[in-house]
N, C-alpha and C. Protein backbone atom coordinates (compact mmCIF):
# COMPACT_ATOMS: atom_id res chain seq x y z
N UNK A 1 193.28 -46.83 -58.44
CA UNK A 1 192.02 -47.40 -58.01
C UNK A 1 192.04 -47.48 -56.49
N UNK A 2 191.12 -47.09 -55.61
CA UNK A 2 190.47 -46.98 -54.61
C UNK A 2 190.34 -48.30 -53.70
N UNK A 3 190.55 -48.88 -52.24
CA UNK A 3 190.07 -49.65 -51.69
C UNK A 3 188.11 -49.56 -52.27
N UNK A 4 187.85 -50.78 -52.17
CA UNK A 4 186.05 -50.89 -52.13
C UNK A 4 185.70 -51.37 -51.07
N UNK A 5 184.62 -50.87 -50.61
CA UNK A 5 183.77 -50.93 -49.66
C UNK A 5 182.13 -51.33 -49.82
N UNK A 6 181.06 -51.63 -49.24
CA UNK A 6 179.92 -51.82 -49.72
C UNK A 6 178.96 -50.72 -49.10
N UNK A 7 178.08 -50.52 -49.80
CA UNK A 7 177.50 -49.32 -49.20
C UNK A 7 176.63 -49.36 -48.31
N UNK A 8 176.42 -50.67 -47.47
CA UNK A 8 176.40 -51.18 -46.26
C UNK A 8 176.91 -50.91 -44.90
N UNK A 9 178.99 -50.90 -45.43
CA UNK A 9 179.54 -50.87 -44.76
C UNK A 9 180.07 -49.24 -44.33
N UNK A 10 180.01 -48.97 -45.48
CA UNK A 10 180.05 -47.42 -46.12
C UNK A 10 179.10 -46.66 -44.59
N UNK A 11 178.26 -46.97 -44.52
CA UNK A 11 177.03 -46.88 -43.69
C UNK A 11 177.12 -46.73 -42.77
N UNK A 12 177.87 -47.67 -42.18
CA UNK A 12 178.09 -48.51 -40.68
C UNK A 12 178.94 -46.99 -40.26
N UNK A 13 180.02 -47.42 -41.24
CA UNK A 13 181.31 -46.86 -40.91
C UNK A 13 181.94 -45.31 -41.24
N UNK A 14 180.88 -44.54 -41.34
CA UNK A 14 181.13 -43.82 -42.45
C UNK A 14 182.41 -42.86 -41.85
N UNK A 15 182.29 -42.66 -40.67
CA UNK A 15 183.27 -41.30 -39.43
C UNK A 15 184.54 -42.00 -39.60
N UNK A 16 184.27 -43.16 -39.56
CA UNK A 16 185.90 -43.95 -39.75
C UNK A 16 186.51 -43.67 -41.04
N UNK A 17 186.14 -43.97 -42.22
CA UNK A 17 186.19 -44.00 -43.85
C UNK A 17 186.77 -42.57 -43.55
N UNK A 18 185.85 -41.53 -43.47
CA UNK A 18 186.29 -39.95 -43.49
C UNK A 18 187.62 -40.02 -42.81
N UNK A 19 187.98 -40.35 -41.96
CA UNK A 19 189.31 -40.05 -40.81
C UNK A 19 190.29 -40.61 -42.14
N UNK A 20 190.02 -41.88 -42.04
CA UNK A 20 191.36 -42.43 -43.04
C UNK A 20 191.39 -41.85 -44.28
N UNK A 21 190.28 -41.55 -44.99
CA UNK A 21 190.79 -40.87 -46.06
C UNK A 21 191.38 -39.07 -45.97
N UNK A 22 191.11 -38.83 -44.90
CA UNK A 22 191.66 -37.80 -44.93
C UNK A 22 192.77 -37.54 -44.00
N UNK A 23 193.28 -38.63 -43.29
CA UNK A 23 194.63 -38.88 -43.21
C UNK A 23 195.90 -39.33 -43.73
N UNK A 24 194.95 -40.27 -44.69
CA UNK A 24 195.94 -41.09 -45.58
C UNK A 24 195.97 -40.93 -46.79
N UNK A 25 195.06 -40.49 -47.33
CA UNK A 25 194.58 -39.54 -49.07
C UNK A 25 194.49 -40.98 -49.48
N UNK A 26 193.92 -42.22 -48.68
CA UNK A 26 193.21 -43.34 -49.17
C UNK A 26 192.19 -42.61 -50.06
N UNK A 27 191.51 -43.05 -51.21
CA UNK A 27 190.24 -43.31 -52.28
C UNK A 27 189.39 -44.49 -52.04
N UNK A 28 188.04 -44.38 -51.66
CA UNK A 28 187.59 -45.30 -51.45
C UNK A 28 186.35 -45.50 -52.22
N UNK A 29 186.07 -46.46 -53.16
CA UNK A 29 184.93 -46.95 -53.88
C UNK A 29 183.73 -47.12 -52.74
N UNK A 30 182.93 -46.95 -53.09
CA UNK A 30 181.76 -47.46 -52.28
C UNK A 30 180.45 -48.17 -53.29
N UNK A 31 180.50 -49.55 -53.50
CA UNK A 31 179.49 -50.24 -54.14
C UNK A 31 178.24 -50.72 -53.63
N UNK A 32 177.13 -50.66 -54.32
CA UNK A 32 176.03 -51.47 -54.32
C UNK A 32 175.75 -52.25 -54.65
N UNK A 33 175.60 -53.65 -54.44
CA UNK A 33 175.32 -54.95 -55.27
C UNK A 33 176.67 -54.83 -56.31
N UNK A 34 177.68 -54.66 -55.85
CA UNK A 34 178.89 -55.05 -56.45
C UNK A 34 179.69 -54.61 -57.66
N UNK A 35 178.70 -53.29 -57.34
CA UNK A 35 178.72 -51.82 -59.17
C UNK A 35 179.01 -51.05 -57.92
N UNK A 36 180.34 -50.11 -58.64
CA UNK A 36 180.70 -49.03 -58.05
C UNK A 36 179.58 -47.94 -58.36
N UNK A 37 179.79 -47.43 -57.19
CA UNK A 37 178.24 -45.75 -57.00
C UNK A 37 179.02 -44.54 -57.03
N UNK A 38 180.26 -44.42 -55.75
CA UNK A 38 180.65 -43.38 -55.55
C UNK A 38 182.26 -43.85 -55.01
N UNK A 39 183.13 -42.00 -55.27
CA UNK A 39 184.20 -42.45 -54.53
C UNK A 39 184.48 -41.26 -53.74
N UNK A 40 184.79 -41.99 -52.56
CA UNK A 40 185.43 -40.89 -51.41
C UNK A 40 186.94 -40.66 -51.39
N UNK A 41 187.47 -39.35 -51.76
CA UNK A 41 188.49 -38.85 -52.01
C UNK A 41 188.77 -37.52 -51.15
N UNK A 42 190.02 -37.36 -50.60
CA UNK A 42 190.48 -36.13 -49.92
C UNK A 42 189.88 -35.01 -50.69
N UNK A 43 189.59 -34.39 -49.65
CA UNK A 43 188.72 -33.13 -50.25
C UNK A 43 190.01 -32.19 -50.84
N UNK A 44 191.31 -31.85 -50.76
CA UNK A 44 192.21 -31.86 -51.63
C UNK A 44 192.27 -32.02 -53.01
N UNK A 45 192.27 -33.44 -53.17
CA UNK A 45 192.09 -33.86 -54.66
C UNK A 45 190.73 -33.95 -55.20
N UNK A 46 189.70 -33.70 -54.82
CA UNK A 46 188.19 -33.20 -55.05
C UNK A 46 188.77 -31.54 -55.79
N UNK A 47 189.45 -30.42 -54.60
CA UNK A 47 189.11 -29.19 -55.12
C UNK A 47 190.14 -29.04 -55.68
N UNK A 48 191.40 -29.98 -56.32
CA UNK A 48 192.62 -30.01 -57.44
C UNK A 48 191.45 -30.50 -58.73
N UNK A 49 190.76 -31.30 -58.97
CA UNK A 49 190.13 -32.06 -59.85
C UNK A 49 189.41 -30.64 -60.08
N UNK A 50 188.60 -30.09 -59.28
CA UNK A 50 187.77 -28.99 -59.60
C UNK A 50 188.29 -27.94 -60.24
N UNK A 51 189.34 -27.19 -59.76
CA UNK A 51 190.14 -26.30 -60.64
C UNK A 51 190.78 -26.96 -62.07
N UNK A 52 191.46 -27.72 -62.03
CA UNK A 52 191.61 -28.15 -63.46
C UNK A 52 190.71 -28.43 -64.15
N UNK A 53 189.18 -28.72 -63.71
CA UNK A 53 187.80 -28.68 -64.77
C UNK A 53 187.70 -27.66 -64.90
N UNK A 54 187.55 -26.62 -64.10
CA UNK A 54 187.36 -25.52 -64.62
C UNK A 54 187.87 -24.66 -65.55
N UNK A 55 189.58 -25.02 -65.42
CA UNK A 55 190.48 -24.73 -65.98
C UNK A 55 190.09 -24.82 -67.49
N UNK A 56 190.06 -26.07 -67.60
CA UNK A 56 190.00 -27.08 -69.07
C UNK A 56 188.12 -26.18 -69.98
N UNK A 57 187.26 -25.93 -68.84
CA UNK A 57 185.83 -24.94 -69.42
C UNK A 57 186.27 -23.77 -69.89
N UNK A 58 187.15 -23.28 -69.20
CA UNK A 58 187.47 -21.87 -70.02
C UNK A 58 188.71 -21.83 -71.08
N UNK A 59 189.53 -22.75 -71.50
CA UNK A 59 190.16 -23.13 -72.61
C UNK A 59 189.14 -23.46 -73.56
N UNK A 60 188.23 -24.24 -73.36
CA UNK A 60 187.02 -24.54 -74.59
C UNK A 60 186.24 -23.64 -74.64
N UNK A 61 185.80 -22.53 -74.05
CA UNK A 61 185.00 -20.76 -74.05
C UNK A 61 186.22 -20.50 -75.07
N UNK A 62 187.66 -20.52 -74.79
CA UNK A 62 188.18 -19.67 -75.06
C UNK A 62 187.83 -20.24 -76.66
N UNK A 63 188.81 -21.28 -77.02
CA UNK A 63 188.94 -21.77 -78.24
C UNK A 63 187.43 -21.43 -79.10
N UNK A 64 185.95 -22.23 -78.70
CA UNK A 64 184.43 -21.80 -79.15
C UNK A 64 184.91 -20.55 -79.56
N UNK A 65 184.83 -19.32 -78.73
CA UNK A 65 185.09 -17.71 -79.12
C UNK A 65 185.74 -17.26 -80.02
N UNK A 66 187.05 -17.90 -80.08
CA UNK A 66 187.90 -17.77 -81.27
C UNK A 66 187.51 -18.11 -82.62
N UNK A 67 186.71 -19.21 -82.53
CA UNK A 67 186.47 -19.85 -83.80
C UNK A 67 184.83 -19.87 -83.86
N UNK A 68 183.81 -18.92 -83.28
CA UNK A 68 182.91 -18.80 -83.32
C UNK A 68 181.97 -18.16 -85.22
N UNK A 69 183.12 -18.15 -85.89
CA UNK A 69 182.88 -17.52 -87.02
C UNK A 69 183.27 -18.56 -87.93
N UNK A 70 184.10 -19.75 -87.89
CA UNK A 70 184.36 -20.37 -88.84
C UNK A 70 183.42 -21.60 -88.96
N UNK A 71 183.73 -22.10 -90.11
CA UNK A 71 182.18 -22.84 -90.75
C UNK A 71 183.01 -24.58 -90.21
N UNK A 72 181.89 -25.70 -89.57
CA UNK A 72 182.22 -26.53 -88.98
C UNK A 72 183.11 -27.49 -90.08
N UNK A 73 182.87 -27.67 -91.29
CA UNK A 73 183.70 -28.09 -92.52
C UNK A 73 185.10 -27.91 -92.39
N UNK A 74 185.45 -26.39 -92.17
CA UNK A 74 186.64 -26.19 -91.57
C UNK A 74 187.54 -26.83 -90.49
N UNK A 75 186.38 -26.14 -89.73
CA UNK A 75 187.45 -26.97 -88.27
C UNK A 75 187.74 -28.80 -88.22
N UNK A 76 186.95 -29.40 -88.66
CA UNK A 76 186.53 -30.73 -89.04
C UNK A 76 187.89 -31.26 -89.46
N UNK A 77 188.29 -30.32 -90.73
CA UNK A 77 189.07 -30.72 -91.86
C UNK A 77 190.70 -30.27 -90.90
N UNK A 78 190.53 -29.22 -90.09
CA UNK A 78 191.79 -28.92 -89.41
C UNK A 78 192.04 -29.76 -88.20
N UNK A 79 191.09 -30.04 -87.55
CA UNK A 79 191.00 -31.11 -86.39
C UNK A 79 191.58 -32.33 -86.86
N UNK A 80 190.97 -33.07 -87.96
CA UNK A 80 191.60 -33.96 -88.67
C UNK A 80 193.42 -34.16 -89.01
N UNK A 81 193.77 -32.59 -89.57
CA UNK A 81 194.92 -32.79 -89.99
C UNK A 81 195.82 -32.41 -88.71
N UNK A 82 195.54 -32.23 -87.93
CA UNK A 82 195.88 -32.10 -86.36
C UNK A 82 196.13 -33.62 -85.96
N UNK A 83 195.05 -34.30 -85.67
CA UNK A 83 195.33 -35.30 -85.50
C UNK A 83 196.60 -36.46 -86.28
N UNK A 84 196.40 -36.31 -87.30
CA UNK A 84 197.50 -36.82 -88.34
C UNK A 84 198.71 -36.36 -88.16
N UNK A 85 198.77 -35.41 -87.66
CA UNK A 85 200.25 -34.81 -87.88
C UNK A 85 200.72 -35.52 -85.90
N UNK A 86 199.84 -35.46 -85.29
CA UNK A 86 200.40 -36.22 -83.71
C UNK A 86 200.78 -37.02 -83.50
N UNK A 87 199.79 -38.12 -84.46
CA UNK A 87 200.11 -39.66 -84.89
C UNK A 87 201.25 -39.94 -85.60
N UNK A 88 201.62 -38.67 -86.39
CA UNK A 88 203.51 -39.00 -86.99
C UNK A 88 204.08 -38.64 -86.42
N UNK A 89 204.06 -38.03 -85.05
CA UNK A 89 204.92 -37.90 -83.94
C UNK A 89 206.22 -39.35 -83.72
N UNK A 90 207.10 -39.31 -83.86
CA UNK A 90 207.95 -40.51 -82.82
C UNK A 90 207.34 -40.68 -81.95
N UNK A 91 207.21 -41.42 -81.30
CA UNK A 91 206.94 -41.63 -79.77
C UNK A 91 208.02 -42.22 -78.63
């Protein structure tokens, strides 16, 4: 979790906020009336976050494609016993 800030101050300050977070790979919340809005993060871990989404879209293309022929009953019933068998994992 992120220092918070208000989006007031956010405002004021914003050239400053940028420097430190991208010196210090600080995360910074920025709230409105005391509900988080947004977070400022090293543009680093912005375009790490981005490749691994993307990553994770074309594993689910892939998997959809593969199983674009089988009837949802199926997968349902295999998803299921997937799950069951993780949960008897040791941990």
């Amino acid at each position: 979790m992120g220092r918070r800030v208000s989006a007031i101050k956010a405002r004021k300050n914003l050239g400053e906020i940028m420097e430190r977070v991208r010196l210090t790979g600080e995360r910074i919340i920025v709230e409105r009336a005391g509900r988080p809005m947004v977070a400022i993060v090293p543009i680093e871990f912005y375009e790490s976050w981005e490749r691994r989404r993307q990553e994770l879209f074309a594993i689910v293309d892939q998997v959809r494609h593969a199983n674009r022929r089988a009837s949802p009953s199926v997968i349902e019933s295999e998803v299921a016993a997937a799950q069951q068998a993780v949960r008897r994992r040791p941990k």
